[in-house]
PDB file of N, CA and C in Angstrom:
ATOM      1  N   UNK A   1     120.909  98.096 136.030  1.00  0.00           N
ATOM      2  CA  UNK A   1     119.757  98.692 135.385  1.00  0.00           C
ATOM      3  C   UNK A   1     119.775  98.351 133.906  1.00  0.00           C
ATOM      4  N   UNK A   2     118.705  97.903 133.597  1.00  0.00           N
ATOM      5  CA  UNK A   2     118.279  97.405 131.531  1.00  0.00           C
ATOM      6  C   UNK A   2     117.636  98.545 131.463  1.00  0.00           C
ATOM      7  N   UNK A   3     118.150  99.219 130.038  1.00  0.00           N
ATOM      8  CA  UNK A   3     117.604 100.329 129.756  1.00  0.00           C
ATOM      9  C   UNK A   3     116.640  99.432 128.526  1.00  0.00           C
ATOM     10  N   UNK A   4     115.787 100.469 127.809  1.00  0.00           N
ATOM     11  CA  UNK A   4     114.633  99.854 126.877  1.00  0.00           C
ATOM     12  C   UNK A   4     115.621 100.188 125.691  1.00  0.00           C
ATOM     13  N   UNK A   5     115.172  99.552 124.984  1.00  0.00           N
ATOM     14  CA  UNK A   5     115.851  99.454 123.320  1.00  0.00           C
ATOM     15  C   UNK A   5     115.581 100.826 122.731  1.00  0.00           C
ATOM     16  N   UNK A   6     114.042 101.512 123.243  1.00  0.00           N
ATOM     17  CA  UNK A   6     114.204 103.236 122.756  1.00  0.00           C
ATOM     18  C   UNK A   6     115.226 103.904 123.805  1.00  0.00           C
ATOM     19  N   UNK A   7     115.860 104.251 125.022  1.00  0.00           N
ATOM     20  CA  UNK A   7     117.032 105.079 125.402  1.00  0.00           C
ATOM     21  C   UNK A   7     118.225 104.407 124.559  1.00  0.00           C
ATOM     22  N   UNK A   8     118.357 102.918 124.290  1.00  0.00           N
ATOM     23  CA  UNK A   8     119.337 102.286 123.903  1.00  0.00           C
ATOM     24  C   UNK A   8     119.834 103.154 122.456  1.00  0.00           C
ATOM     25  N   UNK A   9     118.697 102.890 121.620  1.00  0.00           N
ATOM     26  CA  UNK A   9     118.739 103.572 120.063  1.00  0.00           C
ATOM     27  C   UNK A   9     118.406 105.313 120.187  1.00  0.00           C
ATOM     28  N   UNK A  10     117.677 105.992 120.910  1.00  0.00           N
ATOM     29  CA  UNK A  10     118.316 107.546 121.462  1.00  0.00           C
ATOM     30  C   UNK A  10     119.633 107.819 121.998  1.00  0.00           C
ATOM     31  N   UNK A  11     120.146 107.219 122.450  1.00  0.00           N
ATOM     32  CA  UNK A  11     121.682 107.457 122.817  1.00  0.00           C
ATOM     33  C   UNK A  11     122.420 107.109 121.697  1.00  0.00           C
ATOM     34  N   UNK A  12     122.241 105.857 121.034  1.00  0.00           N
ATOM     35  CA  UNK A  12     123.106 106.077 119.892  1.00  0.00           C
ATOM     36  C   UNK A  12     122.946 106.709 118.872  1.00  0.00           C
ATOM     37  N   UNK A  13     121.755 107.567 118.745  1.00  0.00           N
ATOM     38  CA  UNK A  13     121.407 108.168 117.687  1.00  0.00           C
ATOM     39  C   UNK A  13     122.093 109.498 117.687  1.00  0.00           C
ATOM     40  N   UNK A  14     121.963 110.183 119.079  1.00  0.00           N
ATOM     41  CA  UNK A  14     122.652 111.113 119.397  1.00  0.00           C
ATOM     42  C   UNK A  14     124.722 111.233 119.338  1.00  0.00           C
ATOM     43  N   UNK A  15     124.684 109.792 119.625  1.00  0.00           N
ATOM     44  CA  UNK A  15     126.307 109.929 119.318  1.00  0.00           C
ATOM     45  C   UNK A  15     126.392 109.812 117.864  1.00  0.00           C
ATOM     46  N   UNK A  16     125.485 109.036 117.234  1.00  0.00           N
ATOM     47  CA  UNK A  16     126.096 109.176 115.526  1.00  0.00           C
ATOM     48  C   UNK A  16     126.018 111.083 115.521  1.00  0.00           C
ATOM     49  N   UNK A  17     124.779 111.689 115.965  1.00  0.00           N
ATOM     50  CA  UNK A  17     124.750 113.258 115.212  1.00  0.00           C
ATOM     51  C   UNK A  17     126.015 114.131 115.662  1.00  0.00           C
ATOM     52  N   UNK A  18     126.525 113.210 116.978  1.00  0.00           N
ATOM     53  CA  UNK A  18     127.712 114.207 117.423  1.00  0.00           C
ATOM     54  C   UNK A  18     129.075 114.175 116.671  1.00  0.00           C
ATOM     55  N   UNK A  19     129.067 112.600 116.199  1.00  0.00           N
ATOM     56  CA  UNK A  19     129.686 112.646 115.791  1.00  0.00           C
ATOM     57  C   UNK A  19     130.437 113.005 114.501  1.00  0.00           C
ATOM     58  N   UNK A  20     129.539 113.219 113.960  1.00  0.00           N
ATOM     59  CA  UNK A  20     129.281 113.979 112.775  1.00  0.00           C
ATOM     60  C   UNK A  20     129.980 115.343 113.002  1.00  0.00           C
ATOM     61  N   UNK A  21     129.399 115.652 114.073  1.00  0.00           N
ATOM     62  CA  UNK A  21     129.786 117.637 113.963  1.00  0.00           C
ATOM     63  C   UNK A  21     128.870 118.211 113.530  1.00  0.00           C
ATOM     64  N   UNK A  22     129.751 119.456 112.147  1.00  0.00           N
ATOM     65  CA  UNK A  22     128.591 120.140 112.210  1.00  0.00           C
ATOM     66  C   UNK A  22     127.984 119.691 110.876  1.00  0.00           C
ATOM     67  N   UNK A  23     128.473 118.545 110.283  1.00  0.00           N
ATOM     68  CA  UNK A  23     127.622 117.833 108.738  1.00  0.00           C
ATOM     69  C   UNK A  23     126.262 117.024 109.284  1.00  0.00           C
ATOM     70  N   UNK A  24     125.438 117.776 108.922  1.00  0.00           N
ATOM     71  CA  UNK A  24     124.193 116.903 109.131  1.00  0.00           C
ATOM     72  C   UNK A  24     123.976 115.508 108.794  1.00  0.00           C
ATOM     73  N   UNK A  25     122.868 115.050 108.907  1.00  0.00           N
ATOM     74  CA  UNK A  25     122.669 113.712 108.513  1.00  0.00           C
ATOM     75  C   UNK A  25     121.464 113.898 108.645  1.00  0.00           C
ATOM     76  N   UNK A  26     121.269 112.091 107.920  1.00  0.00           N
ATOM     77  CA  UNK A  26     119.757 112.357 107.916  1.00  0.00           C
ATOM     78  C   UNK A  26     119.132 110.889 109.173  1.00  0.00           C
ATOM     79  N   UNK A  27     117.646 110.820 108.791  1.00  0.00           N
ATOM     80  CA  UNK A  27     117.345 109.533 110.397  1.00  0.00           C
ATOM     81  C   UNK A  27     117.816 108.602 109.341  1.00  0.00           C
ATOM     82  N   UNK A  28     117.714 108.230 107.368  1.00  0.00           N
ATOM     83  CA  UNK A  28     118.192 107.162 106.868  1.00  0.00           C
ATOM     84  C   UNK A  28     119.115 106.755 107.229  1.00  0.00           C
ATOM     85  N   UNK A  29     120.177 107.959 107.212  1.00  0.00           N
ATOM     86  CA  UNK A  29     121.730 107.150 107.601  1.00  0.00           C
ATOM     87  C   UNK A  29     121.866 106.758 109.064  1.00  0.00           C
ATOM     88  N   UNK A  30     120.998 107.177 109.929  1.00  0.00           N
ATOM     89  CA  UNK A  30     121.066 106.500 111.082  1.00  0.00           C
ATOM     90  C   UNK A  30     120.641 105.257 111.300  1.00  0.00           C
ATOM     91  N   UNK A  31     119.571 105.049 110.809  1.00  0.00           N
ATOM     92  CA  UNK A  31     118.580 103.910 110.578  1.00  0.00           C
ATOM     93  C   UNK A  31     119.652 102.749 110.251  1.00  0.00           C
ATOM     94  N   UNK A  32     120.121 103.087 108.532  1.00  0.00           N
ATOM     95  CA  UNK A  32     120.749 102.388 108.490  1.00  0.00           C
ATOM     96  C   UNK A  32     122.193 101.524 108.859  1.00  0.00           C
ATOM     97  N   UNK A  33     122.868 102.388 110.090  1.00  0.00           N
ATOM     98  CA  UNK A  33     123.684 102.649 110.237  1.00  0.00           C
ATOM     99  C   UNK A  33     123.991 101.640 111.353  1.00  0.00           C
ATOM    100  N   UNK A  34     122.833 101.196 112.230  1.00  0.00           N
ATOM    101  CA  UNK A  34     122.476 100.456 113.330  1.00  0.00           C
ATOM    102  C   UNK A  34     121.120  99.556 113.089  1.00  0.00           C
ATOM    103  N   UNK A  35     120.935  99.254 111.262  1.00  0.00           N
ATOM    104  CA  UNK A  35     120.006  98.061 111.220  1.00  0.00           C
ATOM    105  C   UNK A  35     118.892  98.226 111.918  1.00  0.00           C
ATOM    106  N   UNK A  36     118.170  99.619 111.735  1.00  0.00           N
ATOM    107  CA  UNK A  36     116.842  99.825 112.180  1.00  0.00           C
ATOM    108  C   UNK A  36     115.816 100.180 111.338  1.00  0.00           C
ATOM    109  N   UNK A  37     114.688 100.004 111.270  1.00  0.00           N
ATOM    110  CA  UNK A  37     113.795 100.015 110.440  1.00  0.00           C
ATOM    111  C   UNK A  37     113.734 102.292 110.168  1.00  0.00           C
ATOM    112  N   UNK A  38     113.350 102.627 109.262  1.00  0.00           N
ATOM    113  CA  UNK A  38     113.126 104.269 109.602  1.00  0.00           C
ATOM    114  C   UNK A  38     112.091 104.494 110.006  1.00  0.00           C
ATOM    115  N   UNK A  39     111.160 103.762 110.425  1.00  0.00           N
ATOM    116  CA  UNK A  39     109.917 104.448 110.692  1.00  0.00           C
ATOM    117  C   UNK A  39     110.113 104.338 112.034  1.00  0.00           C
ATOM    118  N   UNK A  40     110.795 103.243 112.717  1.00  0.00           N
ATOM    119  CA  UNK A  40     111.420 103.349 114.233  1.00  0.00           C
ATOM    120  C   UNK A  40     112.184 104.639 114.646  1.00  0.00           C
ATOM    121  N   UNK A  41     113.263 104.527 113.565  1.00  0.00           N
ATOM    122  CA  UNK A  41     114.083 105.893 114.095  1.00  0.00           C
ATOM    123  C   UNK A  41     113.506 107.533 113.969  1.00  0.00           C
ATOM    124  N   UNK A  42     112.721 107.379 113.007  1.00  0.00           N
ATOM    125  CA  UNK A  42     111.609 108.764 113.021  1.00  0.00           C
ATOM    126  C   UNK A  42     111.072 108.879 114.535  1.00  0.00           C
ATOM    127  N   UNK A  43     110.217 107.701 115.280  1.00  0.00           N
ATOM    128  CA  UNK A  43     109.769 107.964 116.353  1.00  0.00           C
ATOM    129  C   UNK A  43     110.877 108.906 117.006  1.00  0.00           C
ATOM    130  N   UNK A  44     112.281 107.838 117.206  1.00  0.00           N
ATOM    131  CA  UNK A  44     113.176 108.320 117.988  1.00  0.00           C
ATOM    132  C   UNK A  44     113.327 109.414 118.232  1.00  0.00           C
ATOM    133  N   UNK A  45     114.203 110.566 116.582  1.00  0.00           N
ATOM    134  CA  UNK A  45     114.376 111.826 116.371  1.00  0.00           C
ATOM    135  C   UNK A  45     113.303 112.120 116.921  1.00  0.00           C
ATOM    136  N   UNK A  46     111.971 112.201 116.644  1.00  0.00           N
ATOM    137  CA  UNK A  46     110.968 113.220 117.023  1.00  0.00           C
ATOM    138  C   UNK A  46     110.759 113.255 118.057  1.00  0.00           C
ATOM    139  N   UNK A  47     111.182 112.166 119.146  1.00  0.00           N
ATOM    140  CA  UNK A  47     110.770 112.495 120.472  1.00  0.00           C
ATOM    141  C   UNK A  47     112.307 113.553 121.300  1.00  0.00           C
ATOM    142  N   UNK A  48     113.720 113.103 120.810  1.00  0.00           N
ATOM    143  CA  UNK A  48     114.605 113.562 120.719  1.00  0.00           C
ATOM    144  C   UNK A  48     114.265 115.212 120.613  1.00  0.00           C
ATOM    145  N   UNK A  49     113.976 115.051 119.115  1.00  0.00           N
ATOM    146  CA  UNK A  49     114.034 117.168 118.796  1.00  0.00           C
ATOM    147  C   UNK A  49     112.385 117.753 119.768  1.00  0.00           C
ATOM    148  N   UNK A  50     111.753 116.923 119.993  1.00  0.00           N
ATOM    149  CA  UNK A  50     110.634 117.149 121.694  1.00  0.00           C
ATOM    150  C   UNK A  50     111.308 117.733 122.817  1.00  0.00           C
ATOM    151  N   UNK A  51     112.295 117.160 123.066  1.00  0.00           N
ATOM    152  CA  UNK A  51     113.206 116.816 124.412  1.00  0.00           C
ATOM    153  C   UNK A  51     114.270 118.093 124.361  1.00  0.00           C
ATOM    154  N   UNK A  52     114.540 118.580 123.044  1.00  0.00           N
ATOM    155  CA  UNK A  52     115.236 119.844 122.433  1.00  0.00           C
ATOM    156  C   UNK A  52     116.856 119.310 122.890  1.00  0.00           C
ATOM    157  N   UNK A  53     117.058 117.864 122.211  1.00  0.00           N
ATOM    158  CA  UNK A  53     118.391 117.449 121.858  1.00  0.00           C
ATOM    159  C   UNK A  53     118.523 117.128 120.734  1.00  0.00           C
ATOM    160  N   UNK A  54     117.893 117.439 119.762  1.00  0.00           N
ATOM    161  CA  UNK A  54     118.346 117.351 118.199  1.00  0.00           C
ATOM    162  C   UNK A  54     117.646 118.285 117.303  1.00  0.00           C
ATOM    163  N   UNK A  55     117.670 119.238 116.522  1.00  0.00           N
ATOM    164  CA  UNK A  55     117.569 120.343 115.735  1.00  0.00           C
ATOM    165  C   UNK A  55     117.119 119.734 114.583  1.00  0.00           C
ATOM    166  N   UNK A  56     116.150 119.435 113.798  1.00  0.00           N
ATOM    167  CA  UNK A  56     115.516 119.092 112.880  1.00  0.00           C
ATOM    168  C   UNK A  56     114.983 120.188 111.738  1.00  0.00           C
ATOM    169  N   UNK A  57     115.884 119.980 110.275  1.00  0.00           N
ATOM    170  CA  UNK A  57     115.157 120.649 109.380  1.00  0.00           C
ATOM    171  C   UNK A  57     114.961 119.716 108.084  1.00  0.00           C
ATOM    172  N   UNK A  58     113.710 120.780 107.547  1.00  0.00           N
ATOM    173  CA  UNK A  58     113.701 119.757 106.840  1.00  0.00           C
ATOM    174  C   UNK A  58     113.712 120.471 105.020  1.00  0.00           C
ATOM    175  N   UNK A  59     114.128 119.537 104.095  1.00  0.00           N
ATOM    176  CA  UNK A  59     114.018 119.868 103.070  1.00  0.00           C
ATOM    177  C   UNK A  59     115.596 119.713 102.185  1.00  0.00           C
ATOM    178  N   UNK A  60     115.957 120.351 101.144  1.00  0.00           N
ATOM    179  CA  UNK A  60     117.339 120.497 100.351  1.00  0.00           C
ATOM    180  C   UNK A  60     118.521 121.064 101.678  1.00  0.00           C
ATOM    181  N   UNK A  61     119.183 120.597 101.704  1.00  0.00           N
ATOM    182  CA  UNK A  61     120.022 121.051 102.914  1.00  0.00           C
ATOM    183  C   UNK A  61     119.802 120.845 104.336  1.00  0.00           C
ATOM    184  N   UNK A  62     118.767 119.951 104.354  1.00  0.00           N
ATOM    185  CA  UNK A  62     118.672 119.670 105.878  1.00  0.00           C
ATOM    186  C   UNK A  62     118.948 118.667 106.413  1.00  0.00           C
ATOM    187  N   UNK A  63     118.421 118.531 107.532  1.00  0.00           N
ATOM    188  CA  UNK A  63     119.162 116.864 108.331  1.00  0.00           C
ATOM    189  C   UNK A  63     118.878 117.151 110.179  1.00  0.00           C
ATOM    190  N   UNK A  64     119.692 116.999 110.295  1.00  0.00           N
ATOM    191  CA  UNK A  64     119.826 116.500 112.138  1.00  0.00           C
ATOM    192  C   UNK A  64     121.551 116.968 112.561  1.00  0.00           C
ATOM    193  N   UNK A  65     120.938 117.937 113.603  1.00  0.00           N
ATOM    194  CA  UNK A  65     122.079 118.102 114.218  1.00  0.00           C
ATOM    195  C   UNK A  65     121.995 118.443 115.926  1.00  0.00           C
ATOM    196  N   UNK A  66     122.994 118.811 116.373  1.00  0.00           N
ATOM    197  CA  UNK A  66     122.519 118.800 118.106  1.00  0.00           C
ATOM    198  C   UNK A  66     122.055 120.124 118.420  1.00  0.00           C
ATOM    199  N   UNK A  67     121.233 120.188 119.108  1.00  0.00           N
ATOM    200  CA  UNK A  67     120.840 121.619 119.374  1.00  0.00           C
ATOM    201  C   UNK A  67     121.950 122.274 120.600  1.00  0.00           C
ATOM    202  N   UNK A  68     122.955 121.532 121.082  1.00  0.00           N
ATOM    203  CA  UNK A  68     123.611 121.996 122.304  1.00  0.00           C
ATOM    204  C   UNK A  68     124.550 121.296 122.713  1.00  0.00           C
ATOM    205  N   UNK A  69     125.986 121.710 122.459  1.00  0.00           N
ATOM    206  CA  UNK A  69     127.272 120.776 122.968  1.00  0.00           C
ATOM    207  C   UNK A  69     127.238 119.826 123.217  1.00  0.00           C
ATOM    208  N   UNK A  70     127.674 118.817 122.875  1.00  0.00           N
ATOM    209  CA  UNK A  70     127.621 117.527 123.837  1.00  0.00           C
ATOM    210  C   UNK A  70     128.069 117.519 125.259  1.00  0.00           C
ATOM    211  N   UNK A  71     128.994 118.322 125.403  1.00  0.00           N
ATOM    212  CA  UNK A  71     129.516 118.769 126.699  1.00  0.00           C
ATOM    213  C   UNK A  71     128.541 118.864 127.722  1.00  0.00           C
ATOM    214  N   UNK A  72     127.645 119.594 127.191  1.00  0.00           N
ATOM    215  CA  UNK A  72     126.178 120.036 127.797  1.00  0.00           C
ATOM    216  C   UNK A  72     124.923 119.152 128.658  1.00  0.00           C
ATOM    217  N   UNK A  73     125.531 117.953 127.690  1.00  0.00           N
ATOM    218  CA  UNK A  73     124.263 116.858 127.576  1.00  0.00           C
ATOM    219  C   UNK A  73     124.678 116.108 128.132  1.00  0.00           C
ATOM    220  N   UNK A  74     123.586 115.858 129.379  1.00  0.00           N
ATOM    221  CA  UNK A  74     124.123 114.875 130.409  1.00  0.00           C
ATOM    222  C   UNK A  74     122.967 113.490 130.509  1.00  0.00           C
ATOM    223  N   UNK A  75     124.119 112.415 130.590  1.00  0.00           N
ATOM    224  CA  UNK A  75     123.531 111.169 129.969  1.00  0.00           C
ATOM    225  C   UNK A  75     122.306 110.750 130.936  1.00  0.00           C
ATOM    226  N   UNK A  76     122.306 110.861 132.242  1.00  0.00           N
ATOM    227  CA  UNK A  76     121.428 111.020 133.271  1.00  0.00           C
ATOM    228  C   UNK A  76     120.086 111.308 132.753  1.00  0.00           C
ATOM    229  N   UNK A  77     120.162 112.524 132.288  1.00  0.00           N
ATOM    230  CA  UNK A  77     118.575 113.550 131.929  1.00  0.00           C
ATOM    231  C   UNK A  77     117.868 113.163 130.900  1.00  0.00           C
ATOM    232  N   UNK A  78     119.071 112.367 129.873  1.00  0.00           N
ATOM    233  CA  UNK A  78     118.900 112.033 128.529  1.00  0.00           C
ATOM    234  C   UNK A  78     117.816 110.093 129.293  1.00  0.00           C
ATOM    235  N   UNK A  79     118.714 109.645 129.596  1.00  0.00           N
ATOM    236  CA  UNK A  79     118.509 107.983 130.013  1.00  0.00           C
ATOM    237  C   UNK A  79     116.974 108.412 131.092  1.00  0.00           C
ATOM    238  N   UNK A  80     116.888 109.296 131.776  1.00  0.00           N
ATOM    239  CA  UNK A  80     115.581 109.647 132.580  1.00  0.00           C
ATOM    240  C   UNK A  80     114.182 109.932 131.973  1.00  0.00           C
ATOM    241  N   UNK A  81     114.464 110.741 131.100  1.00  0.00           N
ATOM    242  CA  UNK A  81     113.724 111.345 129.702  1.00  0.00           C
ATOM    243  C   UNK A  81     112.963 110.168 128.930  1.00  0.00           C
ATOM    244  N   UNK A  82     114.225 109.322 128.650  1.00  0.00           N
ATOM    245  CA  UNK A  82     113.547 108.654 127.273  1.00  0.00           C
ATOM    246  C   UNK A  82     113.071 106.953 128.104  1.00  0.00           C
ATOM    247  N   UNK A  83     113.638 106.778 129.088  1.00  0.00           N
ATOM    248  CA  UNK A  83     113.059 105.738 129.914  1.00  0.00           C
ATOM    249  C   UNK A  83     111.258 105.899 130.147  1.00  0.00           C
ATOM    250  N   UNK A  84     111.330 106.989 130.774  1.00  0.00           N
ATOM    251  CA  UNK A  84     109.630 107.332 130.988  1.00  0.00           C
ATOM    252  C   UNK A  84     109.076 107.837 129.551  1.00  0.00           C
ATOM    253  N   UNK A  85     109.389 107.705 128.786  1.00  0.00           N
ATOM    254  CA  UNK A  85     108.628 108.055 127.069  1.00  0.00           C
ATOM    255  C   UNK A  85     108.376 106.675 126.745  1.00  0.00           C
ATOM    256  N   UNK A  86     109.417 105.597 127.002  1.00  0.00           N
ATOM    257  CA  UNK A  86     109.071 104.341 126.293  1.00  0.00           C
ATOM    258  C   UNK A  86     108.253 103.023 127.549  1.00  0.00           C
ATOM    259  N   UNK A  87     107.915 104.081 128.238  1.00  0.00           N
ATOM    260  CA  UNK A  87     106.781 103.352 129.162  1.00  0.00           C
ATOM    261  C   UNK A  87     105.386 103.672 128.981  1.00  0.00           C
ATOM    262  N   UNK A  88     105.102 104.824 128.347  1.00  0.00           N
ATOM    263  CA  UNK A  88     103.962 105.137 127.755  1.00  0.00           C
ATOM    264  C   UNK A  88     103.495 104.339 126.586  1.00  0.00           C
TER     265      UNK A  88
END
């Protein structure tokens, strides 16, 4: 199975926020982090914090973080999810 370049860059977007913990970040440092444009990775997050796997605030102190264990998050639901988003 070829996944689309959006589950490809949602999955890794989600492991950069995990990996992080609990220090936020922002979509720049993701963006830049994997040589993606930000107006790409904005789509991403926003369909992401849609899907209610990433916690989005915004302003002095904000950023991106997971809304729910990684433990939690199963790659299945995640790869099912964002497959049928980037067919629309």
């Amino acid at each position: 199975m070829e996944l689309s370049r959006f589950t490809d860059y949602s999955l890794r977007a989600l492991i950069f926020v995990a990996v992080r913990g609990e220090e936020s970040c922002s979509v720049k440092d993701i963006a830049e982090a994997f040589g993606l444009s930000r107006n790409h990775m904005v789509k991403i997050v926003h369909n992401l914090a849609k899907l209610g796997y990433l916690e989005t605030r915004r302003g002095r102190g904000g950023g991106l973080r997971l809304q729910q264990p990684p433990a939690e998050m199963r790659i299945g639901d995640i790869v099912r999810q964002t497959e049928s988003l980037s067919l629309v």
